[in-house]
Protein backbone atom coordinates (compact mmCIF):
# COMPACT_ATOMS: atom_id res chain seq x y z
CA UNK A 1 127.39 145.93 127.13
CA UNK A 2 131.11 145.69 127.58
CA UNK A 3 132.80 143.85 124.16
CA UNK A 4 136.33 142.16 123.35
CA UNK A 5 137.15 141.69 119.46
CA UNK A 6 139.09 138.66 118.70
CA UNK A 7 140.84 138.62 115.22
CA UNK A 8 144.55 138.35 114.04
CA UNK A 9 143.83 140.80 111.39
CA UNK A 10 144.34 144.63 112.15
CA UNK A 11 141.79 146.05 109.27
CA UNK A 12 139.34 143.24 110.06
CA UNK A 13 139.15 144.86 113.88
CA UNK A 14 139.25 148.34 112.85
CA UNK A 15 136.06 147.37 110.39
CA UNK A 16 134.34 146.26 112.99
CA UNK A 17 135.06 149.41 115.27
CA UNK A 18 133.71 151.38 113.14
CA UNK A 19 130.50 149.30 112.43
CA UNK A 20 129.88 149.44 115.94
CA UNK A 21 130.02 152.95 116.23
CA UNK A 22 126.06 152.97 115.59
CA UNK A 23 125.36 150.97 118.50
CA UNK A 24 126.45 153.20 121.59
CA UNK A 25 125.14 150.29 124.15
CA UNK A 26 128.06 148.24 122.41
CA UNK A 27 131.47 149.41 124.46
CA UNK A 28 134.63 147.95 123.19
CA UNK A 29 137.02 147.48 125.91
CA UNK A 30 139.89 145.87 124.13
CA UNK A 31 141.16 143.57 121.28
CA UNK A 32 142.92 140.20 121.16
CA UNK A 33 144.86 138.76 118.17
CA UNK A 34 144.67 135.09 119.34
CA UNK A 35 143.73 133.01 121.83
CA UNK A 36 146.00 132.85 124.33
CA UNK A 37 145.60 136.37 124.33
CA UNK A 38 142.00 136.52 124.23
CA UNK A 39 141.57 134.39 127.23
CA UNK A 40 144.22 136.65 129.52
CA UNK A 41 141.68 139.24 128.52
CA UNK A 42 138.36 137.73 129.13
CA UNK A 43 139.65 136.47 132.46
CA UNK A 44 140.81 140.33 133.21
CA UNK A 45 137.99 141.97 131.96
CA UNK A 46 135.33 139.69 132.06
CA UNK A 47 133.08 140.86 128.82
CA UNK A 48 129.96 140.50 128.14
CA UNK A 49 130.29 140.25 124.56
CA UNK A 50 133.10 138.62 122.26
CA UNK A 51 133.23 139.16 118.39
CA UNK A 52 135.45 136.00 117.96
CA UNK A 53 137.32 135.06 114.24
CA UNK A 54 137.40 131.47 113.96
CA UNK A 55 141.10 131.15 111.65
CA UNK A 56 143.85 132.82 113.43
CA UNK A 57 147.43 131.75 114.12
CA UNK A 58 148.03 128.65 116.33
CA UNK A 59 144.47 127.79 117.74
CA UNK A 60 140.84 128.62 116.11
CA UNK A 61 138.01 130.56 117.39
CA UNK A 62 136.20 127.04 118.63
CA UNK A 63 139.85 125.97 120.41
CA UNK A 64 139.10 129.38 122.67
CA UNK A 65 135.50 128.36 123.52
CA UNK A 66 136.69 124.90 124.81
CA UNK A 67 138.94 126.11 126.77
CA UNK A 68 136.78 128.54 128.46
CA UNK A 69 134.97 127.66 132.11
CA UNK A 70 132.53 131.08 131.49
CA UNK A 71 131.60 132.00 128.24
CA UNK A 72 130.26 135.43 127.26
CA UNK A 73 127.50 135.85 124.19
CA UNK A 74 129.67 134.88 121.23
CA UNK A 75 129.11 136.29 117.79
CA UNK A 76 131.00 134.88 115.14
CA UNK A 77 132.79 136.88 112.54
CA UNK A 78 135.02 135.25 109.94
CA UNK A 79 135.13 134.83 106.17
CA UNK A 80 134.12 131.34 105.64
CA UNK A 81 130.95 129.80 105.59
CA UNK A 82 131.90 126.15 106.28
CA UNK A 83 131.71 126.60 110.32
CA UNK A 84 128.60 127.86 110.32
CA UNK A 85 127.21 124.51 111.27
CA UNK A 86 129.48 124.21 114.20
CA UNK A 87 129.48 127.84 115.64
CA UNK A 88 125.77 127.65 116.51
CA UNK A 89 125.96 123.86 118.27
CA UNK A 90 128.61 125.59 120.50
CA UNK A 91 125.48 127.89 120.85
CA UNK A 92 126.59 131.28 119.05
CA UNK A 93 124.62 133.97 118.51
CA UNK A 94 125.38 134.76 115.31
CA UNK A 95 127.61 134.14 112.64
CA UNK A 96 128.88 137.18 110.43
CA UNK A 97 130.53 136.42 107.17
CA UNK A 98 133.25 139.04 105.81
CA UNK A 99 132.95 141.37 104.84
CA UNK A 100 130.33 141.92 107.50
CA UNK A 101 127.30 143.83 106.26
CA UNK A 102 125.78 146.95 108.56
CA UNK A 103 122.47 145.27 108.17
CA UNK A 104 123.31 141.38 108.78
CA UNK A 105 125.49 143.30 112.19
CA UNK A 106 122.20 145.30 112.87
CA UNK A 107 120.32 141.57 113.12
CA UNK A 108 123.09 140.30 115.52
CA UNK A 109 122.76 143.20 117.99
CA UNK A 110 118.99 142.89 117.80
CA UNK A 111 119.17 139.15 118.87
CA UNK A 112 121.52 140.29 121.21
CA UNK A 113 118.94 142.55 122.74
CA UNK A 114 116.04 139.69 122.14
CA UNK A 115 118.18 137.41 124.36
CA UNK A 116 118.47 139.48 127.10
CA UNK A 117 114.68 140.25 127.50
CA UNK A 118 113.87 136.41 127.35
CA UNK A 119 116.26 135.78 130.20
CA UNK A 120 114.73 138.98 132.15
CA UNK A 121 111.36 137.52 131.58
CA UNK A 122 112.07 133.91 132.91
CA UNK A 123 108.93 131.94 134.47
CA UNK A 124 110.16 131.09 137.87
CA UNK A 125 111.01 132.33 140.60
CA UNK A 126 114.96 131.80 139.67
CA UNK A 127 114.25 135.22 137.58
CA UNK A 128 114.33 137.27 141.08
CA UNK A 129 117.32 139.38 141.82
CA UNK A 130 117.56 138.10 145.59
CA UNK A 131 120.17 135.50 146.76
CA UNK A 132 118.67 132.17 147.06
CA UNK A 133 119.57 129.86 150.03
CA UNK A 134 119.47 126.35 150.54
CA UNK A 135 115.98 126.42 152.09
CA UNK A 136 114.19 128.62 149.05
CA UNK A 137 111.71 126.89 146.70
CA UNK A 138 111.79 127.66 143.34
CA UNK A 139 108.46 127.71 141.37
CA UNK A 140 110.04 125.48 137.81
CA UNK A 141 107.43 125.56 134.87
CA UNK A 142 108.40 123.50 131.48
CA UNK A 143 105.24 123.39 129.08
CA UNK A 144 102.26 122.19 131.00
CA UNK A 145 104.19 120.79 133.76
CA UNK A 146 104.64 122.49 136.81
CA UNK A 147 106.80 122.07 139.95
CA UNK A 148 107.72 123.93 143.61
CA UNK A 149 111.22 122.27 144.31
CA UNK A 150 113.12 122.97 147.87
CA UNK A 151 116.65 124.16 146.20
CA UNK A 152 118.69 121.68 148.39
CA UNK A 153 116.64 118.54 146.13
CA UNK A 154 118.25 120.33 142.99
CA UNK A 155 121.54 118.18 142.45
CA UNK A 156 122.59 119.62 138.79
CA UNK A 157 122.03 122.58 136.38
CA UNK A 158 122.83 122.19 132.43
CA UNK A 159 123.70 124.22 129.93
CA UNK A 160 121.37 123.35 126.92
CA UNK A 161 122.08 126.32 124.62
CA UNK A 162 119.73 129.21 126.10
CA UNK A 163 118.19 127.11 129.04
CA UNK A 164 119.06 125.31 131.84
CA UNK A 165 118.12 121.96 132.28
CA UNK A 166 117.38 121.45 135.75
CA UNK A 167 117.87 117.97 137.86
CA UNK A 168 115.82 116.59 140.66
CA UNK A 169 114.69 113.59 141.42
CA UNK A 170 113.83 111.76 138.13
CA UNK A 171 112.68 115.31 136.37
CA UNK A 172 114.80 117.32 133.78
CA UNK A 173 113.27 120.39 133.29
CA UNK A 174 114.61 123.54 130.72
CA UNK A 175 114.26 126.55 131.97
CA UNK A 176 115.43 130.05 130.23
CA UNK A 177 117.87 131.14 132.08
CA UNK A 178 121.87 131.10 131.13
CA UNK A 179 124.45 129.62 133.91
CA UNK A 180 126.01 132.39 134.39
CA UNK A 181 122.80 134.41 135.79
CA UNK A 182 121.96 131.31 137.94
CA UNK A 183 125.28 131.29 139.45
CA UNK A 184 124.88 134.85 140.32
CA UNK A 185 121.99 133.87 142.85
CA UNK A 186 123.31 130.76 144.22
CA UNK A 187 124.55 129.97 147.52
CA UNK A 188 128.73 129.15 146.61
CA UNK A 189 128.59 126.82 149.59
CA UNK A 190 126.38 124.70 148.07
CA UNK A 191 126.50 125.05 144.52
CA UNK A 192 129.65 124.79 142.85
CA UNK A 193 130.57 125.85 138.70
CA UNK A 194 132.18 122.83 137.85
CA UNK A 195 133.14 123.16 134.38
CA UNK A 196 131.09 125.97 131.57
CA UNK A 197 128.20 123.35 131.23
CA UNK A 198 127.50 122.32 134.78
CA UNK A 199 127.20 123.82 138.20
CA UNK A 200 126.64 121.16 140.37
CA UNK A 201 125.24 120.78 144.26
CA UNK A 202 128.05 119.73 146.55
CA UNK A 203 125.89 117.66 148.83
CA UNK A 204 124.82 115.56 146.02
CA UNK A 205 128.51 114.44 145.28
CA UNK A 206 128.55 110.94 146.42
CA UNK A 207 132.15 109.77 144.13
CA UNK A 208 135.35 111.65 143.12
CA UNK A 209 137.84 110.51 140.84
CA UNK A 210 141.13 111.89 139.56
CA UNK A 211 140.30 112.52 135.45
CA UNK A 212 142.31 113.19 132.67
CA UNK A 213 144.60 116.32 132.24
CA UNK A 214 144.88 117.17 135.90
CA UNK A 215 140.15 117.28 136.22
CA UNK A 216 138.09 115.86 138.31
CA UNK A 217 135.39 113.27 137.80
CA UNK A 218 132.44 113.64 139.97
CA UNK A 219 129.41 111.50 140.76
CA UNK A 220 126.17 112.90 141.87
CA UNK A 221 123.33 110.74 143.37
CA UNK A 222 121.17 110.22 140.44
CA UNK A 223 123.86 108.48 138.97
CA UNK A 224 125.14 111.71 136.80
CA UNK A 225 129.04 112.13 136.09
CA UNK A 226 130.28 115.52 135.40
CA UNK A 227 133.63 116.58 134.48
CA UNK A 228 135.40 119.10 136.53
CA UNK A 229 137.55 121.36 134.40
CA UNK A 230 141.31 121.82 135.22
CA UNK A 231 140.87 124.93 136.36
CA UNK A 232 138.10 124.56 138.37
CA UNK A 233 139.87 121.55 139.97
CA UNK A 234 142.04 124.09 141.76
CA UNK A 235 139.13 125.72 143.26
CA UNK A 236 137.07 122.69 143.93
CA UNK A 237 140.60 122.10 145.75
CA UNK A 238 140.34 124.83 147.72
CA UNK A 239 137.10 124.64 148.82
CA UNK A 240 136.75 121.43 149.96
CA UNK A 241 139.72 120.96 152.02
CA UNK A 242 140.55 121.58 155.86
């Protein structure tokens, strides 16, 4: 698992190097000292992993996260205890006070490890490692309910901490899976990532608007608006024109 640490203070990082040194599945590929820099990095490197301060110089740990499309697992190191509330409703993993204990860092990797078996183990048919095309079902299970859904009726997936909430027709389903991994199997000419929350189906777009700071406003069919990202405006650009 590839890792970026993200902290304006030098002995803070090298702390944290050396922690990790016991966990040889953890590979540290570089460092950031704020977040301008941390996001050239992610979008370089693309990690799978960021150990993220929250206090630095200019803009805070949470400032990065919102300003992110993709967001890698996220475990919080810092040396307050008044964010805690926050870090885990922008769905952290964990959140490691300073000075970080070996055993409280040992818990972190482990849910690290937990998450990653839950997502291999998902109940559906969206677990398999094949592409899926616009004419796949997908067998959705949420508690007792149960569902085969033709992919081209699926019109939007959420981002609900660990799940994804899927959309069709006047269902909502959760499913475990993250956005990212669901984006990996879907057909680009359908689907489309339209901000870190949403990946929406492009045949279920029935309004566009311009939105605030240069974004998109989209409407889908079952009456949904989502919020296209500036950056992903330039791509939703792209892709959509002549």
């Amino acid at each position: 698992m590839r890792a970026i640490i993200i902290d304006d203070e030098r002995l803070a990082r090298t702390e944290l190097k050396r922690l990790l040194q016991q966990f040889p599945e953890i590979e540290i590929v570089d460092e950031a000292t704020n977040v301008d820099e941390a996001i050239t990095k992610i979008d370089k490197l693309q990690p799978d992993l960021i150990f993220l301060d929250i206090q630095m110089p200019g803009k805070s740990g949470f400032d990065l996260l919102s300003e992110m499309d993709l967001v890698p697992y996220v475990i919080f190191t810092t040396a307050y205890d008044e964010y805690a509330l926050k870090a885990f409703e922008v769905n952290a993993l964990d959140y490691l006070l300073k000075p970080i204990e070996p055993l409280r860092l040992a818990d972190a990797i482990q849910k690290l490890h937990n998450l990653e078996k839950k997502e291999n183990k998902l109940s559906t048919d969206v677990t398999n490692n094949k592409s899926l095309s616009e004419y796949d079902q997908v067998f959705v299970k949420d508690g007792e309910r149960c569902w085969f859904v033709n992919l081209n009726e699926i019109r939007l997936f959420e981002s609900v901490g660990n799940y994804a909430k899927v959309f069709f027709g006047s269902n909502k389903p959760l499913v475990l899976k993250s956005l990212n991994s669901l984006e990996e199997r879907l057909d680009d000419k359908m689907f489309f990532r339209a901000n870190r929350k949403h990946i929406v189906n492009l045949r279920m777009i029935e309004k566009i608007e311009t939105y605030f700071n240069g974004g998109l406003l989209l409407e889908l069919k079952g009456g949904e608006k989502i919020e296209v990202s500036r950056r992903q405006t330039v791509k939703f650009k792209e892709k959509m024109s002549l």
